[in-house]
C-alpha atoms as a PDB file:
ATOM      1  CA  UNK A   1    -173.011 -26.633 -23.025  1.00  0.00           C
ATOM      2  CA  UNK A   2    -170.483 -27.556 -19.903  1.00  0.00           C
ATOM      3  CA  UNK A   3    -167.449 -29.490 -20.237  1.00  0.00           C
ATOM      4  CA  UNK A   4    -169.350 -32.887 -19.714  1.00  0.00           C
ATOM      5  CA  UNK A   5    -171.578 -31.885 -23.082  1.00  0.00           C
ATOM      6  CA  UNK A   6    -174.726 -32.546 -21.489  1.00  0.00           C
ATOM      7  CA  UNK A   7    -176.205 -28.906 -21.536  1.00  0.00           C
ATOM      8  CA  UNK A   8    -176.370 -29.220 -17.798  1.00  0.00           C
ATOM      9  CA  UNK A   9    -174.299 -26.937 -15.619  1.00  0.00           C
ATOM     10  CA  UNK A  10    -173.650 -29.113 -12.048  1.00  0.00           C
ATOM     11  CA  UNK A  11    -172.976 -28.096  -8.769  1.00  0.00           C
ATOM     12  CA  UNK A  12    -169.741 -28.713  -8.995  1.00  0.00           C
ATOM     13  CA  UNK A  13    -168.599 -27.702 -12.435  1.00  0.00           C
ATOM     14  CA  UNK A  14    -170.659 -24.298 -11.973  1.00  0.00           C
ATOM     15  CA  UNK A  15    -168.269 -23.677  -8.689  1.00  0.00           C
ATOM     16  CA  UNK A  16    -165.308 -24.522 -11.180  1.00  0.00           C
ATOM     17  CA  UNK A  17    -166.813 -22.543 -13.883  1.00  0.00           C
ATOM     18  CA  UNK A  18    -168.757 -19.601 -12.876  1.00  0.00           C
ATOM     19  CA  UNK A  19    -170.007 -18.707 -15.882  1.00  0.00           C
ATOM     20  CA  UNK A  20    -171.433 -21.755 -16.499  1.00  0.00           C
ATOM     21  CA  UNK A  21    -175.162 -21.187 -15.001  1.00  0.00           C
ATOM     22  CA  UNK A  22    -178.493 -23.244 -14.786  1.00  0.00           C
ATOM     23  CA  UNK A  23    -181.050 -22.940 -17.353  1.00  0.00           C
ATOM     24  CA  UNK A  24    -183.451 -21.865 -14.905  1.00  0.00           C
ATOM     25  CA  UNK A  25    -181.063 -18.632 -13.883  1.00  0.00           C
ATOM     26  CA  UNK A  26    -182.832 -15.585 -16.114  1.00  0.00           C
ATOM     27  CA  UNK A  27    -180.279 -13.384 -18.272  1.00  0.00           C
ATOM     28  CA  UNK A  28    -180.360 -10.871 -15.908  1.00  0.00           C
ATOM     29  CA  UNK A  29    -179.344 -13.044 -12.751  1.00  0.00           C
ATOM     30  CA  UNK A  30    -176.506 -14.336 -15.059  1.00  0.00           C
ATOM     31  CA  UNK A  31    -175.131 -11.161 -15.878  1.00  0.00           C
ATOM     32  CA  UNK A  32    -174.913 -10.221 -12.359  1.00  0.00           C
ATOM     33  CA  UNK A  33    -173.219 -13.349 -11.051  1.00  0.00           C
ATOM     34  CA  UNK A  34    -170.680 -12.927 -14.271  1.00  0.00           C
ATOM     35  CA  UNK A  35    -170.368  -8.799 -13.580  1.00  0.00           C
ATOM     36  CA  UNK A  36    -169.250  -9.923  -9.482  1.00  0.00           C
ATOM     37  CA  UNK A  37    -167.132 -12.484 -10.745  1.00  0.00           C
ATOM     38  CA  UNK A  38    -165.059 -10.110 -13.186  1.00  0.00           C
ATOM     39  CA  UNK A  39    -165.060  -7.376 -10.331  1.00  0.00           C
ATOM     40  CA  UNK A  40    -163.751 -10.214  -7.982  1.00  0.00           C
ATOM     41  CA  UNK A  41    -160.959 -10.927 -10.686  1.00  0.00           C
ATOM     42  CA  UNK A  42    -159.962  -7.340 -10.822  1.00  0.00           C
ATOM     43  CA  UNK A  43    -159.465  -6.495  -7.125  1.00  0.00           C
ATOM     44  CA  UNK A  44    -157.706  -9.696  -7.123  1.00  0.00           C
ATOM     45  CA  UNK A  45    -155.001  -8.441  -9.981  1.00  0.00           C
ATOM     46  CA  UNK A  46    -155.305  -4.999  -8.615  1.00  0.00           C
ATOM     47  CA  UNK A  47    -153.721  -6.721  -5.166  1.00  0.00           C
ATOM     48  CA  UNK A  48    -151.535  -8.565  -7.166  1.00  0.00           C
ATOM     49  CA  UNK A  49    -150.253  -5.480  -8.763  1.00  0.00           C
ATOM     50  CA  UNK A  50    -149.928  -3.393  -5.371  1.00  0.00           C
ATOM     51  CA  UNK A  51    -147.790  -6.685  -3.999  1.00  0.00           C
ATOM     52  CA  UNK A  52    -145.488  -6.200  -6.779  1.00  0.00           C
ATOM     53  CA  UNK A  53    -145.551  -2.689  -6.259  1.00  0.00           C
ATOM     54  CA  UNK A  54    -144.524  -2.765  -2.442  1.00  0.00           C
ATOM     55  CA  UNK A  55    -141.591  -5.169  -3.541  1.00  0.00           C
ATOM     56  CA  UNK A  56    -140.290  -2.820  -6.096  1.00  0.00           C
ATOM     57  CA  UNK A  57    -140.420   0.388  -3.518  1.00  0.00           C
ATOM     58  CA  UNK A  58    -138.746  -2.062  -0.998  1.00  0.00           C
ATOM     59  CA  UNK A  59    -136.269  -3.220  -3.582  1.00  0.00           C
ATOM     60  CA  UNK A  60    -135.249   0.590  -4.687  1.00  0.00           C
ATOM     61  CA  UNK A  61    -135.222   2.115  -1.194  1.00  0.00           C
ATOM     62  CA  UNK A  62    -132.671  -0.848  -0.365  1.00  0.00           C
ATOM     63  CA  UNK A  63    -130.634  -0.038  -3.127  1.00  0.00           C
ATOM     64  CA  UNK A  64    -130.190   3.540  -2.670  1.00  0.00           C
ATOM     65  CA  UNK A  65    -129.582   3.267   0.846  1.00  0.00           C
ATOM     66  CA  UNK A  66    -126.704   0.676  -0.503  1.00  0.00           C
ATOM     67  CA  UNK A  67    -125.448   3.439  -2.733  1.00  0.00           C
ATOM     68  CA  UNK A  68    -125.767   6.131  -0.024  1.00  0.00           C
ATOM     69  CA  UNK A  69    -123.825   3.859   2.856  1.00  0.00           C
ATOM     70  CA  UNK A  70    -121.007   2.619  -0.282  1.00  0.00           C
ATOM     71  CA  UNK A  71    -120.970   7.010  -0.876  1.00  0.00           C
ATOM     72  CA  UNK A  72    -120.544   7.603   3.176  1.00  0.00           C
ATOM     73  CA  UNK A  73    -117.702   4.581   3.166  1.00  0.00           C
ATOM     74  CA  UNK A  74    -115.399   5.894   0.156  1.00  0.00           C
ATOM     75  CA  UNK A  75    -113.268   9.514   0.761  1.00  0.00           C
ATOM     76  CA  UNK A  76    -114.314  11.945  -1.873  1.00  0.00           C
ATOM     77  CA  UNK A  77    -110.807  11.902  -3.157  1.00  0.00           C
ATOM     78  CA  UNK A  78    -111.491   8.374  -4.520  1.00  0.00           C
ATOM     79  CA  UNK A  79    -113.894   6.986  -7.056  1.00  0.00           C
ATOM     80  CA  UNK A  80    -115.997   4.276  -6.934  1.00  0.00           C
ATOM     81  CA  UNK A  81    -116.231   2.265 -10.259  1.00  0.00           C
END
């Protein structure tokens, strides 16, 4: 049963909802269309995740070239707190 209650998957609600199929789609065709829309989810995290992963490297490589200009800047005979 859709959102709407009427047992009726339509066009647009199936777009919305992609598991939501007609009745005349066979078990098999169903588990297809819901086995490429999980896969589609997944590469979609799995970009998300190598996004956040670029902005972390980005973020650490900054930092410790911070630290390694701040270590060229002071004279060894001084330390940095």
């Amino acid at each position: 049963m859709d959102l709407l209650g009427s047992g009726r998957c339509f066009t647009y609600t199936s777009a919305m909802f992609p598991f939501c199929m007609p009745h005349t789609t066979d078990q098999k065709t169903a588990y297809k269309a819901y086995k490429q829309h999980q896969l589609n989810m997944l590469k979609a995290m799995r970009d998300s995740a190598e996004t956040h992963l670029a902005a972390l490297n980005a973020a650490v490589e900054k930092t410790e070239s911070q630290i390694a200009q701040l270590d060229a800047e002071t004279p060894s005979s001084q330390t940095a707190i």
